[in-house]
Each structure stands twice: as C-alpha cells, then as structure tokens.
N, C-alpha and C. Protein backbone atom coordinates (compact mmCIF):
# COMPACT_ATOMS: atom_id res chain seq x y z
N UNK A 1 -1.17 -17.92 -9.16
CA UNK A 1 -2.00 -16.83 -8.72
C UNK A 1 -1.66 -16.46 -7.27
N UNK A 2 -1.33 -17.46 -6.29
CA UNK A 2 -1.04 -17.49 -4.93
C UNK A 2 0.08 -16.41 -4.87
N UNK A 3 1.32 -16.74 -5.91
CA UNK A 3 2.13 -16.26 -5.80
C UNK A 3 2.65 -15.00 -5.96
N UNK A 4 1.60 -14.43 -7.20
CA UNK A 4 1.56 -12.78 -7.51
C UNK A 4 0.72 -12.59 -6.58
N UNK A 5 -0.26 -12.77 -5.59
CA UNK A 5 -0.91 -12.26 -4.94
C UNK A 5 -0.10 -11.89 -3.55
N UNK A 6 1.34 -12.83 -3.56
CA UNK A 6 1.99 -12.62 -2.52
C UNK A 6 3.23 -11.49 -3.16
N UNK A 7 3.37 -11.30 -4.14
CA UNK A 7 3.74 -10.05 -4.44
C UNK A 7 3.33 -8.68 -4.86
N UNK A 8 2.32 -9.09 -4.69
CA UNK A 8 1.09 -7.60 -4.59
C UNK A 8 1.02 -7.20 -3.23
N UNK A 9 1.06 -8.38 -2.61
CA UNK A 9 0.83 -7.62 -0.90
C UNK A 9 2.32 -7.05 -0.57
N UNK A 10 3.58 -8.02 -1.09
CA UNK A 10 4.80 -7.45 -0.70
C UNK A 10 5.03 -6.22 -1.14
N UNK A 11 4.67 -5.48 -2.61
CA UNK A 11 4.56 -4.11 -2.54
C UNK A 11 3.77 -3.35 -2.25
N UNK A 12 2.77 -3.72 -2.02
CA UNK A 12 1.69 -2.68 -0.60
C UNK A 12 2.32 -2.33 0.18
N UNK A 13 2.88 -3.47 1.03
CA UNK A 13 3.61 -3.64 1.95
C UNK A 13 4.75 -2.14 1.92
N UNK A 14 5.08 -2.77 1.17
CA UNK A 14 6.61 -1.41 0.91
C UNK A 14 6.21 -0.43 0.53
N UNK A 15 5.15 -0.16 -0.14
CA UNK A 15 4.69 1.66 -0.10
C UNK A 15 4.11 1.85 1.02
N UNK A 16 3.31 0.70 2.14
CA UNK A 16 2.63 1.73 2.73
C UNK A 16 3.27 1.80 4.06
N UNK A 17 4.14 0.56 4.01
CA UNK A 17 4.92 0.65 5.46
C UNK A 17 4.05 1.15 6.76
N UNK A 18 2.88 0.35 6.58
CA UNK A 18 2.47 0.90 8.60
C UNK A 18 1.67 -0.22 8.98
N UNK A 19 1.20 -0.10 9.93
CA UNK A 19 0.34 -1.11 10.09
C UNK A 19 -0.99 -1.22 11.77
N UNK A 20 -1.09 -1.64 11.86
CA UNK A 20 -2.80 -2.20 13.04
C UNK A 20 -3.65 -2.52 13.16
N UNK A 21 -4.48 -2.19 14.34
CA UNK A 21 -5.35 -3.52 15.04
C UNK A 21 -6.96 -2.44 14.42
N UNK A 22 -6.39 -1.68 15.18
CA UNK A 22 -8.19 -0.91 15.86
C UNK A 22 -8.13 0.75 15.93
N UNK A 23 -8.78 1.02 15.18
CA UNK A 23 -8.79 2.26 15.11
C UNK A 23 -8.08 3.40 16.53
N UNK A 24 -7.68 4.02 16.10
CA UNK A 24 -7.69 5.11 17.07
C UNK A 24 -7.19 6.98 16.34
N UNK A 25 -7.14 7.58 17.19
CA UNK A 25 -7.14 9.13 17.05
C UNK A 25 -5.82 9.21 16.45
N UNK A 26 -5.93 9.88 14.99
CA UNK A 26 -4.55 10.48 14.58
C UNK A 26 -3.89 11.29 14.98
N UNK A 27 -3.20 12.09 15.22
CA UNK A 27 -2.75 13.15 15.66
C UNK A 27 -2.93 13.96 14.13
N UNK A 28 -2.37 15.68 14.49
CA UNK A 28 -2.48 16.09 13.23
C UNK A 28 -1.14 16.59 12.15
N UNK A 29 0.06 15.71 12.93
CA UNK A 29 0.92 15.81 12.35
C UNK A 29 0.90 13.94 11.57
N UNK A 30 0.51 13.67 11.85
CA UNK A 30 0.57 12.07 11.41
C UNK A 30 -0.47 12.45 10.14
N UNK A 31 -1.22 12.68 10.56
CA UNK A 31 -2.67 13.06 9.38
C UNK A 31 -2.08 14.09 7.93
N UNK A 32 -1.51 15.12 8.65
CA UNK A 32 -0.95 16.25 7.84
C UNK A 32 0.13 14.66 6.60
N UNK A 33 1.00 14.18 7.41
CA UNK A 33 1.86 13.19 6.57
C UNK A 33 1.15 12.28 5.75
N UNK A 34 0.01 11.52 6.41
CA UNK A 34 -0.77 11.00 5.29
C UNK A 34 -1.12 11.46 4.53
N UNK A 35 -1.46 12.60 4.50
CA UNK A 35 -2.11 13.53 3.44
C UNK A 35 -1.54 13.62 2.29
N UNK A 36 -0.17 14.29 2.76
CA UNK A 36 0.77 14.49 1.91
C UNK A 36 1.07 13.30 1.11
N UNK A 37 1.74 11.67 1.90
CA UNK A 37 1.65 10.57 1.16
C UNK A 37 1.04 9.95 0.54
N UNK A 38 -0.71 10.08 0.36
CA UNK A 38 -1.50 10.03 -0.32
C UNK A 38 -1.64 10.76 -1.82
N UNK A 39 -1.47 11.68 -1.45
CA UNK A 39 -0.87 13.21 -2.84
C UNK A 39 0.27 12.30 -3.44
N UNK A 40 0.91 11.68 -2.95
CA UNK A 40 2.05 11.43 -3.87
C UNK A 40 1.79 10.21 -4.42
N UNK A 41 0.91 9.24 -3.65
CA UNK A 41 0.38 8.11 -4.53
C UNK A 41 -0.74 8.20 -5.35
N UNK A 42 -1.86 8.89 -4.62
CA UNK A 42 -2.65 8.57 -5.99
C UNK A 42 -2.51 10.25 -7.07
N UNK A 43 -2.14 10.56 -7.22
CA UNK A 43 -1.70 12.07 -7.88
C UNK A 43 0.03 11.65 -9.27
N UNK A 44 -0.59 11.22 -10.51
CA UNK A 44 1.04 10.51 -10.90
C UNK A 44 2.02 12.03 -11.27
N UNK A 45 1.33 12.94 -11.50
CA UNK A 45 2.30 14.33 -11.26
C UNK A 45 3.16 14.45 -10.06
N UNK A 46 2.64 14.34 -9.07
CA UNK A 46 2.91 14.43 -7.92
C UNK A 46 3.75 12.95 -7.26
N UNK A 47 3.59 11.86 -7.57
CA UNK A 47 4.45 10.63 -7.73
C UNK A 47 5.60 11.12 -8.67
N UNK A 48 5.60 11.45 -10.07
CA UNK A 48 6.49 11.28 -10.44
C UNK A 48 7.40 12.46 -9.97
N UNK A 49 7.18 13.75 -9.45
CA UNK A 49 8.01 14.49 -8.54
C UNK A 49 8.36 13.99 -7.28
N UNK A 50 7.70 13.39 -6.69
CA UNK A 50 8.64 12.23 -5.27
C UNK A 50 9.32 11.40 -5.92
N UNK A 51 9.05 10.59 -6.84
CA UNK A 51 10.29 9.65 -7.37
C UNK A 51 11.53 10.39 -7.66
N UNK A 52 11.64 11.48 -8.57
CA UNK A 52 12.69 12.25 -8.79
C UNK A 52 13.41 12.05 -7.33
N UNK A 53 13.13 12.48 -6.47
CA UNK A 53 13.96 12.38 -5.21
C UNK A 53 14.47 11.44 -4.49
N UNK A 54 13.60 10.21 -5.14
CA UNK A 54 14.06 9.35 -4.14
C UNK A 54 14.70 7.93 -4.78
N UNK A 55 15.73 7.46 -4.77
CA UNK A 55 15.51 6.47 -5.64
C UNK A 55 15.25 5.14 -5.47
N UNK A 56 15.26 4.92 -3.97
CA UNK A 56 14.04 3.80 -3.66
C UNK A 56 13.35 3.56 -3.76
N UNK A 57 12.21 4.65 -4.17
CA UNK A 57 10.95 5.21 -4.40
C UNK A 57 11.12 4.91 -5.95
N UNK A 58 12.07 4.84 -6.58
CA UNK A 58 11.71 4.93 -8.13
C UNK A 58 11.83 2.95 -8.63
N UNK A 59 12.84 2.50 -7.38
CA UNK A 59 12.94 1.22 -7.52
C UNK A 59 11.16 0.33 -7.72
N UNK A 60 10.80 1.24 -6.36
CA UNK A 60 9.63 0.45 -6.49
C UNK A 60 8.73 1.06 -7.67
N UNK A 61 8.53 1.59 -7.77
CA UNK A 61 7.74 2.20 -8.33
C UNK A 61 8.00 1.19 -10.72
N UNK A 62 9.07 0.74 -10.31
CA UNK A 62 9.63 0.48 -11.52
C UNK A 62 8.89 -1.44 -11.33
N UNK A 63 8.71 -1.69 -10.45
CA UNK A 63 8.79 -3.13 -9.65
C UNK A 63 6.85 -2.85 -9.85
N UNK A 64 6.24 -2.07 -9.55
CA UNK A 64 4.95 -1.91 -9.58
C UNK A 64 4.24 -1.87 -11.24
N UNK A 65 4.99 -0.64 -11.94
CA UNK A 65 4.55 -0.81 -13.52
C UNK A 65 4.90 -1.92 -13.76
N UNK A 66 5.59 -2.63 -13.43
CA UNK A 66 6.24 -4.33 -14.50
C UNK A 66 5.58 -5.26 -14.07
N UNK A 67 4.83 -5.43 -12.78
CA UNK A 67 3.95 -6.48 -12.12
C UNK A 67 2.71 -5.28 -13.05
N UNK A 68 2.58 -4.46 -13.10
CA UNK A 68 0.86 -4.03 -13.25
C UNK A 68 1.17 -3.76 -15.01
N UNK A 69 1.88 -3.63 -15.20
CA UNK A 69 1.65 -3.34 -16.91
C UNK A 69 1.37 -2.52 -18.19
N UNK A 70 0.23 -1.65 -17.34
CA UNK A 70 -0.41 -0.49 -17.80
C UNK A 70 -0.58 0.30 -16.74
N UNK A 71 -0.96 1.57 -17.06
CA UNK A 71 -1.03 2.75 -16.79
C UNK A 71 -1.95 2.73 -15.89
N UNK A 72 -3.22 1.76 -16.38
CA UNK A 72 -4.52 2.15 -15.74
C UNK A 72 -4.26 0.94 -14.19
N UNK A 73 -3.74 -0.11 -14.18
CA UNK A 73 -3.42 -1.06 -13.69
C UNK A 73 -2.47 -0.25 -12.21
N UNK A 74 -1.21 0.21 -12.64
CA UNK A 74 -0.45 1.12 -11.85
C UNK A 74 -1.07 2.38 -10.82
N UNK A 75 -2.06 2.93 -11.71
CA UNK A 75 -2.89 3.86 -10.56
C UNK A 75 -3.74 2.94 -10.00
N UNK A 76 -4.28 2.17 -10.82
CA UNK A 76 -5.35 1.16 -8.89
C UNK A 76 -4.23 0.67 -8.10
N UNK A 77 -3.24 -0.07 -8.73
CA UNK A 77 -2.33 -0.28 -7.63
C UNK A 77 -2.18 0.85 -6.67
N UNK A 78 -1.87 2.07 -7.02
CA UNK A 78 -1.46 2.95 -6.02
C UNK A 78 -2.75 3.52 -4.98
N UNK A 79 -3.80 3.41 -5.98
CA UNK A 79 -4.83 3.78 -5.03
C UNK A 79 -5.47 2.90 -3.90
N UNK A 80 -5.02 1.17 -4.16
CA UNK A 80 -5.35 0.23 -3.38
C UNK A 80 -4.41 0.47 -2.42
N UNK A 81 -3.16 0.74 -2.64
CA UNK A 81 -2.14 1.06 -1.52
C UNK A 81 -1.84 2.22 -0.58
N UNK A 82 -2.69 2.70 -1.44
CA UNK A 82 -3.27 4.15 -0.18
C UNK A 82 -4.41 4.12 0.55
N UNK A 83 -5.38 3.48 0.41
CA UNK A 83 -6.56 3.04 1.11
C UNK A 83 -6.25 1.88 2.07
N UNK A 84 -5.41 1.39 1.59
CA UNK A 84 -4.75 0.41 2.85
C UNK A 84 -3.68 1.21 4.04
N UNK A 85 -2.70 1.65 3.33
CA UNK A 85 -2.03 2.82 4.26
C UNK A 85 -2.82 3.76 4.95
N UNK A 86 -4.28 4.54 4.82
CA UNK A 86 -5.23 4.95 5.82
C UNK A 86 -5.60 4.06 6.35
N UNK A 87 -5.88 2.87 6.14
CA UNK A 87 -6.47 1.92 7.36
C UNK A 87 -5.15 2.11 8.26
N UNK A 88 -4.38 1.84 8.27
CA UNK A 88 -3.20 0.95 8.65
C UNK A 88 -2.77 2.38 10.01
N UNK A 89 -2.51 3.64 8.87
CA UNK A 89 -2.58 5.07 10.03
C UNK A 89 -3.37 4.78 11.40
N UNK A 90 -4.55 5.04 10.46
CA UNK A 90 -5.76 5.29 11.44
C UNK A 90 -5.71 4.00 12.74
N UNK A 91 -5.06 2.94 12.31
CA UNK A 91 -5.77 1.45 13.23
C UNK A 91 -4.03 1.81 14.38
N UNK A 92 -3.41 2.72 13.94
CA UNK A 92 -2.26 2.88 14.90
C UNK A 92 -1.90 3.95 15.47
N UNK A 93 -3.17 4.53 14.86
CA UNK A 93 -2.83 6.13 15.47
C UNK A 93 -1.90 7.18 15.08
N UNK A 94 -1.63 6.78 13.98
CA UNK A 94 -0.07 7.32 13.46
C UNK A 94 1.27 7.01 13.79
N UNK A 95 1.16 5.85 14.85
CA UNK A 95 2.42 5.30 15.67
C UNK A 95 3.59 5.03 15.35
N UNK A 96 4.74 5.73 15.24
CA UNK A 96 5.50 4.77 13.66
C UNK A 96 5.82 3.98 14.17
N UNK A 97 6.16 3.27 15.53
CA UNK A 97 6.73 1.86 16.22
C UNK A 97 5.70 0.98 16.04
N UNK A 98 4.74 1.56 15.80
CA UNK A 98 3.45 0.76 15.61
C UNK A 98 3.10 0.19 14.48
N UNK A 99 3.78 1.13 13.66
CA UNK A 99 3.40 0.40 11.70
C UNK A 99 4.89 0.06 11.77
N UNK A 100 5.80 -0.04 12.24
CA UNK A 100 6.92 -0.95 11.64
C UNK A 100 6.75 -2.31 12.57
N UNK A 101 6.38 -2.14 13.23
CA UNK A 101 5.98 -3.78 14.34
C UNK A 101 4.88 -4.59 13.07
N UNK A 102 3.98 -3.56 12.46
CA UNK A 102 3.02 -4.41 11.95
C UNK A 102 3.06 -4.43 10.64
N UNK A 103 4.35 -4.00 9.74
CA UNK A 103 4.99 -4.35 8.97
C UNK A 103 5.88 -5.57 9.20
N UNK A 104 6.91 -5.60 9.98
CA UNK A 104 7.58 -6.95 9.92
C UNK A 104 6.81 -7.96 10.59
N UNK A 105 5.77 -8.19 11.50
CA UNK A 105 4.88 -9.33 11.18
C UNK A 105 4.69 -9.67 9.68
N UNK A 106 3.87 -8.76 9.44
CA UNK A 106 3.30 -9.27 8.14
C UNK A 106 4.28 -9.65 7.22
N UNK A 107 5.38 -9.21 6.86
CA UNK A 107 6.32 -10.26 6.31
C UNK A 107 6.58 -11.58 6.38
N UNK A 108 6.25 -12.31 7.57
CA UNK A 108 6.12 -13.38 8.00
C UNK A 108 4.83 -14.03 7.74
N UNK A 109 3.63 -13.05 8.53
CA UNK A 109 2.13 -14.29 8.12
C UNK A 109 1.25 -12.87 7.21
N UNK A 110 1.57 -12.66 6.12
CA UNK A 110 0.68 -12.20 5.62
C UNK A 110 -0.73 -12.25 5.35
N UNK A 111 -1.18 -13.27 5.85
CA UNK A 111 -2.60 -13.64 5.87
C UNK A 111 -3.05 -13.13 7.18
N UNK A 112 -2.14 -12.96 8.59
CA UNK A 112 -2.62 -12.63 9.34
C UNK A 112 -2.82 -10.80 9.25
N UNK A 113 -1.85 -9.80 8.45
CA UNK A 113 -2.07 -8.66 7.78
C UNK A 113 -3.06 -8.71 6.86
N UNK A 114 -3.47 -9.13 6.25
CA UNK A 114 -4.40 -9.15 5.72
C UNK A 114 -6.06 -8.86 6.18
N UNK A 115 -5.87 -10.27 7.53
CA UNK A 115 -7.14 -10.44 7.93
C UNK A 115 -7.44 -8.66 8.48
N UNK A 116 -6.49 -7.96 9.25
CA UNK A 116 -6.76 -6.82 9.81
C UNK A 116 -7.47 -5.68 8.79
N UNK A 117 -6.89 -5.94 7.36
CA UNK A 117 -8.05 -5.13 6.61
C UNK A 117 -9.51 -5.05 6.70
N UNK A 118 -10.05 -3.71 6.37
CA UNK A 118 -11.21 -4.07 6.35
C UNK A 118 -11.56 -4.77 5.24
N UNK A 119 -13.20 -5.43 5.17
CA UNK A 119 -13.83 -5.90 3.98
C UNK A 119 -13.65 -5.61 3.04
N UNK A 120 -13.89 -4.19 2.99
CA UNK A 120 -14.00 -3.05 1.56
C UNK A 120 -12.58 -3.59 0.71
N UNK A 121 -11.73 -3.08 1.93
CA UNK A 121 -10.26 -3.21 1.17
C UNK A 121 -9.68 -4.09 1.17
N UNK A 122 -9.98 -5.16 1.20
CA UNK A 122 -10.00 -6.63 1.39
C UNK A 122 -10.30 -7.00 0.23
N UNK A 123 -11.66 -6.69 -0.19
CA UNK A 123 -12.06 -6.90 -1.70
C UNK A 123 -11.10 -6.58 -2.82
N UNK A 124 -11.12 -4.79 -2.42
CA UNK A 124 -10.53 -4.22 -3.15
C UNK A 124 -9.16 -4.46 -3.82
N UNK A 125 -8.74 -5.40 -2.89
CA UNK A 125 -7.15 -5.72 -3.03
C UNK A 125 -6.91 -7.20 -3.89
N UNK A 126 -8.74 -8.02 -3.15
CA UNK A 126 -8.46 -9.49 -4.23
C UNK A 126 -8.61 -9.00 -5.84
N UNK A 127 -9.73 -7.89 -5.87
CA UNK A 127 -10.01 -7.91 -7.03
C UNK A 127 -8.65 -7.12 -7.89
N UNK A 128 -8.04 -6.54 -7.47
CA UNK A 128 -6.78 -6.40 -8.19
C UNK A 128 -5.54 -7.03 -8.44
N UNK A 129 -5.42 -8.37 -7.47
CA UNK A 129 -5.22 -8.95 -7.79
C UNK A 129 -5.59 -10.33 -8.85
N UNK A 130 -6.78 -10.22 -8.96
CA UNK A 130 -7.00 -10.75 -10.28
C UNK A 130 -7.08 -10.29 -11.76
N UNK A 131 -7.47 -9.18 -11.36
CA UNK A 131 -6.91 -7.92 -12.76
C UNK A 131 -5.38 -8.34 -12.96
N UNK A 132 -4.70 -7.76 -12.11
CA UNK A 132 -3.17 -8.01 -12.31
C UNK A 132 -2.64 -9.51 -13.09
N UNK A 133 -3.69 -10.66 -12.77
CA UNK A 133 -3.31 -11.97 -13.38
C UNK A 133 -3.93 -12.06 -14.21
N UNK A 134 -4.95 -11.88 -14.51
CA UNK A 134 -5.69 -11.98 -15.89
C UNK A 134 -4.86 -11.00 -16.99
N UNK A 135 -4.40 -9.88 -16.39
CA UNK A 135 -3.47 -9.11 -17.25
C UNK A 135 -1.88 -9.82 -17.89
N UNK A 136 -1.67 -10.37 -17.31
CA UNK A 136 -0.67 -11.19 -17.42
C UNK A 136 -0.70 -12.33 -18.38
N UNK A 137 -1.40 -13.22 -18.55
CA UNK A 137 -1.98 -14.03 -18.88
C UNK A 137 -1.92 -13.88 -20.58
C-alpha cells in the first residue's frame, strides 16, 4: 500500500509539476495558465485534445489509467491532481523557479510535500489512494 501510495504521489507529482509553502498573490498570467491546465485535467474532451499534442502527456496519462483502472478512478485521479496543482500555484505565486525547487525536493522526501498540503487535500489524496488499492486487489 506504502508503495502505490508512493506512486500516486509520483504522478501528481508529474502532472502538476509546482510546488510551496504559503500562499501568496497569483499574477494573472499564471492564473490565466492554471485555468487553462485545469480545463485540460479535469475536462476528458479537453485532456484527450492536449494529449493528441503531446506525447509525454499521453505517456502519463497511459501510466495513470493502468495504476487507476477505470474511467471513474482516472477522473478523481485528475481532479485530485488539480486541486493539488492550485494549492501548489497559489502557495508560490505562480513562480515557476518556485514549483520546480518544490518539485525536486519532493522527489526526495515526499512526506515532507505532502505535509505542505492542505487537510482537505490531504484527505482527498489518502482516500484515493485507497480506492486505487482496494481497486486493485
């Protein structure tokens, strides 16, 4: 269980690529981009037209249905990974030196990425990870 839970965070990780501490002011070109990256995760019309383009994007995305299984499993994944990617904006301001600093930490102590979530999405993320293993199972 430890172990899919450490590959649930590793593809969070890789869709949402950002990361921080403490809130601060987005700008509205950072915001405008979340927006948009949000549209493409939780929206699967709109995912599966960004995948077309990208094929890193389709790697993962192929790495996400096969850990999640189903359909219904794959959109919480994406929607847990977009509610984490707004924390992560918002706690950096939109910084991108700022979410790649607090991306490659967390590669290293993921528990310490973690702790920076909030509660909500904290939950939100154990409890899909136990969906994801009980699905398995």
């Amino acid at each position: 269980m430890i172990s899919r839970r450490l590959v649930l965070l590793g593809a969070l990780l890789a869709l949402a690529a950002a990361g921080g501490v403490a809130a601060q002011p987005v700008d509205p070109t950072s915001q405008d981009a979340l927006n948009k990256t949000l549209q493409i995760l939780l929206e699967p019309s709109a995912r599966s037209a960004g995948l077309a383009k990208n094929p890193e994007g389709t790697g993962i995305d192929q790495q996400v249905r096969a850990l999640a299984g189903s359909d219904a499993l794959t959109q919480e994944f994406y929607a847990v990974a977009g509610q984490i990617l707004t924390e992560l904006v918002q706690n950096t301001g939109g910084d991108a030196q700022k979410m790649l600093q607090v991306v490659e930490r967390a590669k290293t102590d993921p528990a310490g990425f973690a702790a920076m979530l909030s509660p909500a999405t904290l939950q939100r993320l154990r409890d899909l990870s136990v969906k994801l293993s009980d699905h398995k199972r």
